[in-house]
N, C-alpha and C. Protein backbone atom coordinates (compact mmCIF):
# COMPACT_ATOMS: atom_id res chain seq x y z
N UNK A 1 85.62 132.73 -13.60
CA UNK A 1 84.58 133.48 -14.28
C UNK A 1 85.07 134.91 -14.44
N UNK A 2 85.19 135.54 -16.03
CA UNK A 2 85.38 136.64 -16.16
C UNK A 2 84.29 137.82 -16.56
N UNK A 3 83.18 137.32 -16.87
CA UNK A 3 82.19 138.23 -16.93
C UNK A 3 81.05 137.51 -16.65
N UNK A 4 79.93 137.33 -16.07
CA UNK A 4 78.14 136.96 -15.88
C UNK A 4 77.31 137.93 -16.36
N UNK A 5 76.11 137.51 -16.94
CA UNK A 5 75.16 138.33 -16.68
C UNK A 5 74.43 138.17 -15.51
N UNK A 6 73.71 139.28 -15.71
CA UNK A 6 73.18 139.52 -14.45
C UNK A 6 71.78 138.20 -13.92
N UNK A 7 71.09 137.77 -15.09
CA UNK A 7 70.97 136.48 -14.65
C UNK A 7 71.52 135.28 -14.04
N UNK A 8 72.56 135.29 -14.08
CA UNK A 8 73.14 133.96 -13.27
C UNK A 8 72.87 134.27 -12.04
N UNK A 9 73.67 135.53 -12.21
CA UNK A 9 73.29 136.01 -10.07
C UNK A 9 72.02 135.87 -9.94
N UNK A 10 71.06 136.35 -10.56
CA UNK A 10 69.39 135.82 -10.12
C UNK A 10 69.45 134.01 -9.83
N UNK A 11 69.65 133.50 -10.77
CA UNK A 11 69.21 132.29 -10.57
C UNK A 11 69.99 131.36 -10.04
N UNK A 12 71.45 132.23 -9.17
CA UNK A 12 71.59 131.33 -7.87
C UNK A 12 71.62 131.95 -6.80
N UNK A 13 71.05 133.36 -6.85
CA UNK A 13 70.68 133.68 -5.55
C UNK A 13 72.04 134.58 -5.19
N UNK A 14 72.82 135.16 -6.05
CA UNK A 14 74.39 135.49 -5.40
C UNK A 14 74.41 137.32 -6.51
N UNK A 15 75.06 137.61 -5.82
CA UNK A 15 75.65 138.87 -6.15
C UNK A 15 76.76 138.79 -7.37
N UNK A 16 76.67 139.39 -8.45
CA UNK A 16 77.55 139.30 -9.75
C UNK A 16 79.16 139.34 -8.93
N UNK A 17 79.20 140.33 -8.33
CA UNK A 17 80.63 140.03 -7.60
C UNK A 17 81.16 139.31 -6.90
N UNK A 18 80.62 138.15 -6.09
CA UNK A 18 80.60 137.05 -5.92
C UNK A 18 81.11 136.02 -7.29
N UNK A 19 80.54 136.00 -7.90
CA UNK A 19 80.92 135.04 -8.90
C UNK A 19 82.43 135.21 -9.65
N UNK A 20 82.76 136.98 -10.25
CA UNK A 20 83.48 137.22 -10.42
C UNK A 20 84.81 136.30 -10.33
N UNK A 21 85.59 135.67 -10.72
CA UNK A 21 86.73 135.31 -9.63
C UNK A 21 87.04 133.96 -9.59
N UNK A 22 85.21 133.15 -9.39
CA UNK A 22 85.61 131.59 -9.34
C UNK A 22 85.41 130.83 -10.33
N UNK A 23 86.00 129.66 -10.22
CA UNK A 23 86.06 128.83 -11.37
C UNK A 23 85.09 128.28 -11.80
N UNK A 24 83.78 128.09 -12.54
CA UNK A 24 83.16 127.64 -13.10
C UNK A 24 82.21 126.92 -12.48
N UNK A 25 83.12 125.71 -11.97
CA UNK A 25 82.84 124.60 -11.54
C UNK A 25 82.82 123.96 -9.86
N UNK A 26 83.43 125.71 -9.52
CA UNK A 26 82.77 125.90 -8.15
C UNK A 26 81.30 126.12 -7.80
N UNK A 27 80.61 126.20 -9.30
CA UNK A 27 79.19 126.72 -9.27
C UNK A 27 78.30 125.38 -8.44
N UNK A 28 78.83 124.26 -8.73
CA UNK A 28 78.03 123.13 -8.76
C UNK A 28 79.08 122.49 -7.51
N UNK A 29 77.75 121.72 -6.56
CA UNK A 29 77.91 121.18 -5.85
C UNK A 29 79.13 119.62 -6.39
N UNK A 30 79.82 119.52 -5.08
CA UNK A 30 81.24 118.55 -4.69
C UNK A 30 81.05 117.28 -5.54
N UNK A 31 79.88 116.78 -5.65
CA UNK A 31 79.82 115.44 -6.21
C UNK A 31 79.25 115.79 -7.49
N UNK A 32 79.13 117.39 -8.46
CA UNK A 32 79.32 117.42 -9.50
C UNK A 32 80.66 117.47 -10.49
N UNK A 33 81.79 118.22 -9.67
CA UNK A 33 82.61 118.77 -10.38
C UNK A 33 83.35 117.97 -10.99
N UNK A 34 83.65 116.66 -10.75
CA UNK A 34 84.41 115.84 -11.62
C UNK A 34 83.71 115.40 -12.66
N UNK A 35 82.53 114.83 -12.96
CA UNK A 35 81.73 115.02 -14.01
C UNK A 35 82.16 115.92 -15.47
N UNK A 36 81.58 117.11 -14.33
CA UNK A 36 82.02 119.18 -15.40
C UNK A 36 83.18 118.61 -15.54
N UNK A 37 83.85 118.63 -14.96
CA UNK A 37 85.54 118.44 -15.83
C UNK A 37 85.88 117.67 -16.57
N UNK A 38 85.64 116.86 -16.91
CA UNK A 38 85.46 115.31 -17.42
C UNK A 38 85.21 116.08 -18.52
N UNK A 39 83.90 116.87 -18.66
CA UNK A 39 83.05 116.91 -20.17
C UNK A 39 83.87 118.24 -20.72
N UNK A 40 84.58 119.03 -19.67
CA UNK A 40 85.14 120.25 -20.55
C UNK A 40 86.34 119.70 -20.65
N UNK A 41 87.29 118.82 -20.41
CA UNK A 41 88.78 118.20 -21.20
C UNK A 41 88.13 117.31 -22.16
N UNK A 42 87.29 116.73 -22.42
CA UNK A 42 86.49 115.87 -23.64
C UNK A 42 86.22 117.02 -24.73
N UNK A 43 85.88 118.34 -24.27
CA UNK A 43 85.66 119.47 -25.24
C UNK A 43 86.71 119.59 -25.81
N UNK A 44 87.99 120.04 -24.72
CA UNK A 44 89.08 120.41 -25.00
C UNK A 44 89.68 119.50 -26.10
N UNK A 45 89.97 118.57 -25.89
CA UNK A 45 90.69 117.38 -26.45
C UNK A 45 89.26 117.47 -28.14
N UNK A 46 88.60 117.85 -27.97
CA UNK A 46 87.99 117.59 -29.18
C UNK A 46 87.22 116.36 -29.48
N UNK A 47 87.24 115.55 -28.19
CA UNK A 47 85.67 114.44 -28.24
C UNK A 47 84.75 115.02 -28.70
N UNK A 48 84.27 114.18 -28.86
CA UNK A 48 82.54 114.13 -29.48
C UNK A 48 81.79 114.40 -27.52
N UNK A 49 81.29 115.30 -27.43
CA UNK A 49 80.10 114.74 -26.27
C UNK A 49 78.93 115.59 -26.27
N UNK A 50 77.77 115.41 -26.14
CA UNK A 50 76.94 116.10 -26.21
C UNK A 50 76.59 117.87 -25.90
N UNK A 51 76.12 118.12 -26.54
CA UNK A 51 76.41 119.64 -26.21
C UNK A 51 76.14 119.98 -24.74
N UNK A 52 75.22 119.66 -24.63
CA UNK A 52 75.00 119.86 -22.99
C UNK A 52 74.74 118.97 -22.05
N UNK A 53 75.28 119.32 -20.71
CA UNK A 53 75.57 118.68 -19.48
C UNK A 53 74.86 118.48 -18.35
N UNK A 54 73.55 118.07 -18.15
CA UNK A 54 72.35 118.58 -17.48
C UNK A 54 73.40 117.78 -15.72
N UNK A 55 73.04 118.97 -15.41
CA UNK A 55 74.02 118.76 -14.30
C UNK A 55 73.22 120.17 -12.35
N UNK A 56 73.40 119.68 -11.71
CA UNK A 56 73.16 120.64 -10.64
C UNK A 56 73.89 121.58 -10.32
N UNK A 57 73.34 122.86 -9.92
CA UNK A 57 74.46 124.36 -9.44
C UNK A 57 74.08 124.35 -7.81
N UNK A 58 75.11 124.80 -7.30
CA UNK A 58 74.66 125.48 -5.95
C UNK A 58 73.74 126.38 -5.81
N UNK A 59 72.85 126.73 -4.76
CA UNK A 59 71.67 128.25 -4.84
C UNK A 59 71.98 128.58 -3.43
N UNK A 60 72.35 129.99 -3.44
CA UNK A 60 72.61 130.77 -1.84
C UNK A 60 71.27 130.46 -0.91
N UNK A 61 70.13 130.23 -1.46
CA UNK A 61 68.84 130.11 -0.45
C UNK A 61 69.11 128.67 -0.10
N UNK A 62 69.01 128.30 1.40
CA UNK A 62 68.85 127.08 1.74
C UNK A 62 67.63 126.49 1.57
N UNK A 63 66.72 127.18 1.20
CA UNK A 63 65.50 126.46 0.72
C UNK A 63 65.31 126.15 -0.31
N UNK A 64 66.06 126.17 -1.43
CA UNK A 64 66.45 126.01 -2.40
C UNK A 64 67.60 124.98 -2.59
N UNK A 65 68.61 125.26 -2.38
CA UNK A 65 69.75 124.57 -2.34
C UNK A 65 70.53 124.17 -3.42
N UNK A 66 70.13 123.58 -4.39
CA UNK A 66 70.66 123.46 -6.01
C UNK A 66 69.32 123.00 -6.54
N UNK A 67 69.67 123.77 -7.86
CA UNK A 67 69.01 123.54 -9.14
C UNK A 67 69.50 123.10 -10.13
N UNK A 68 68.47 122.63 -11.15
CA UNK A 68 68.82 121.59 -12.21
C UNK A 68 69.57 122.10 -13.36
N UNK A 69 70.33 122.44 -13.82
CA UNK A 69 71.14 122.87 -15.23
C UNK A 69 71.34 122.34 -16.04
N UNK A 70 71.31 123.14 -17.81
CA UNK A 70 72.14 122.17 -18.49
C UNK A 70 73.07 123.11 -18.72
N UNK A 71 74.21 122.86 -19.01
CA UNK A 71 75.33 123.36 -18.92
C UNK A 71 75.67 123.20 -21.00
N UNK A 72 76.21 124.28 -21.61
CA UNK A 72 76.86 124.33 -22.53
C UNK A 72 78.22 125.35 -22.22
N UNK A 73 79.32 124.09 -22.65
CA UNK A 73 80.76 124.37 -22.61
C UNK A 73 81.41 124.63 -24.10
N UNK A 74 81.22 125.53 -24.47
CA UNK A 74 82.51 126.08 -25.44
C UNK A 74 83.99 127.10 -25.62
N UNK A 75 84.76 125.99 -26.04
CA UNK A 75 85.94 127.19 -26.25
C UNK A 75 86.11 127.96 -27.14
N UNK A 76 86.54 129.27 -26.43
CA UNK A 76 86.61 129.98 -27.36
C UNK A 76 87.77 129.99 -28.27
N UNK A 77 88.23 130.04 -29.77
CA UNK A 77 88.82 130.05 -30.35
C UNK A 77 89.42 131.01 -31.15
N UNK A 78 90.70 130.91 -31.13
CA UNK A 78 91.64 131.87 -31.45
C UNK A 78 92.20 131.52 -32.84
N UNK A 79 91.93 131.81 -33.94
CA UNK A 79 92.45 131.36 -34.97
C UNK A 79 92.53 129.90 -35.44
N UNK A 80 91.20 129.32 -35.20
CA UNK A 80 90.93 128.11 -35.09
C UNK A 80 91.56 126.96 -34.04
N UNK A 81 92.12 127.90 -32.91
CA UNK A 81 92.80 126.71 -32.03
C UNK A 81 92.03 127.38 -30.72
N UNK A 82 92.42 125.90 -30.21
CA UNK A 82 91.57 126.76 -28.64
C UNK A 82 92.17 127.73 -27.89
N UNK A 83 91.67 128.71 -27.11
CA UNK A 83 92.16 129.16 -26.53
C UNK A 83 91.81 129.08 -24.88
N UNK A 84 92.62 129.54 -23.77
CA UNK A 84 92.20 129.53 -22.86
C UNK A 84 91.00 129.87 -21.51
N UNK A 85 90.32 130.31 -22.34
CA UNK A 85 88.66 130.79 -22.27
C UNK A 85 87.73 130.14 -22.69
N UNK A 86 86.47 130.23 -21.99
CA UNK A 86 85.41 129.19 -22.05
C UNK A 86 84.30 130.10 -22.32
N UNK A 87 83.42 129.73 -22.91
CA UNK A 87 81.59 130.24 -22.91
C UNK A 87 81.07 129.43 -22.26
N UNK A 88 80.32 129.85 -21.15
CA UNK A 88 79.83 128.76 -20.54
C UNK A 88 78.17 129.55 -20.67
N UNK A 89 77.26 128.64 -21.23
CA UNK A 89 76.21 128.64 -21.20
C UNK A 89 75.33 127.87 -20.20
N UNK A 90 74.19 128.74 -19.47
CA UNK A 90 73.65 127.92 -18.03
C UNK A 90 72.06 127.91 -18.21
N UNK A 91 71.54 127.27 -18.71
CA UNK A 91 70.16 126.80 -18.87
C UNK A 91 69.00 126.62 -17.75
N UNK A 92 68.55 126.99 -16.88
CA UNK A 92 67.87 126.55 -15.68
C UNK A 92 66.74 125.55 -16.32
N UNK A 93 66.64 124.38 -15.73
CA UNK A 93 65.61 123.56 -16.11
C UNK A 93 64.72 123.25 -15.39
């Protein structure tokens, strides 16, 4: 993650600098991440898959614990090719 708004940190409970740093798909709990990956090399590669990924995030409150997401994955593009950067859009549901 190279930039958040300041909502994400609200709605998992974490400090923007915290997030800073990790990969995406550290957001979401162990028995999500192969899923997320799955659907962003299906992006990559240029499958067809639905725009979004309704999928669970981690939340710093243990009373909480994870919440429901849908996830929109786009690359960003560099002269019509992909490039190595993502938009990741996070929906709380």
């Amino acid at each position: 993650i190279s930039f958040a708004n300041s909502r994400l940190g609200e709605m998992l409970a974490r400090p923007l600098d915290e997030l800073i740093g990790l990969e995406w798909t550290e957001l979401l709990p162990t028995e999500s991440q192969a899923d997320a990956v799955r659907y962003q090399t299906k992006k990559l590669q240029g499958i067809h898959v639905p725009d979004c990924l309704r999928t669970q995030m981690r939340h710093d409150d243990p009373a909480t614990r994870q919440l429901t997401v849908d996830l929109q994955v786009r690359p960003i593009k560099d002269n019509g090719y992909s490039a190595a950067h993502w938009i990741l859009n996070i929906r709380n549901v």
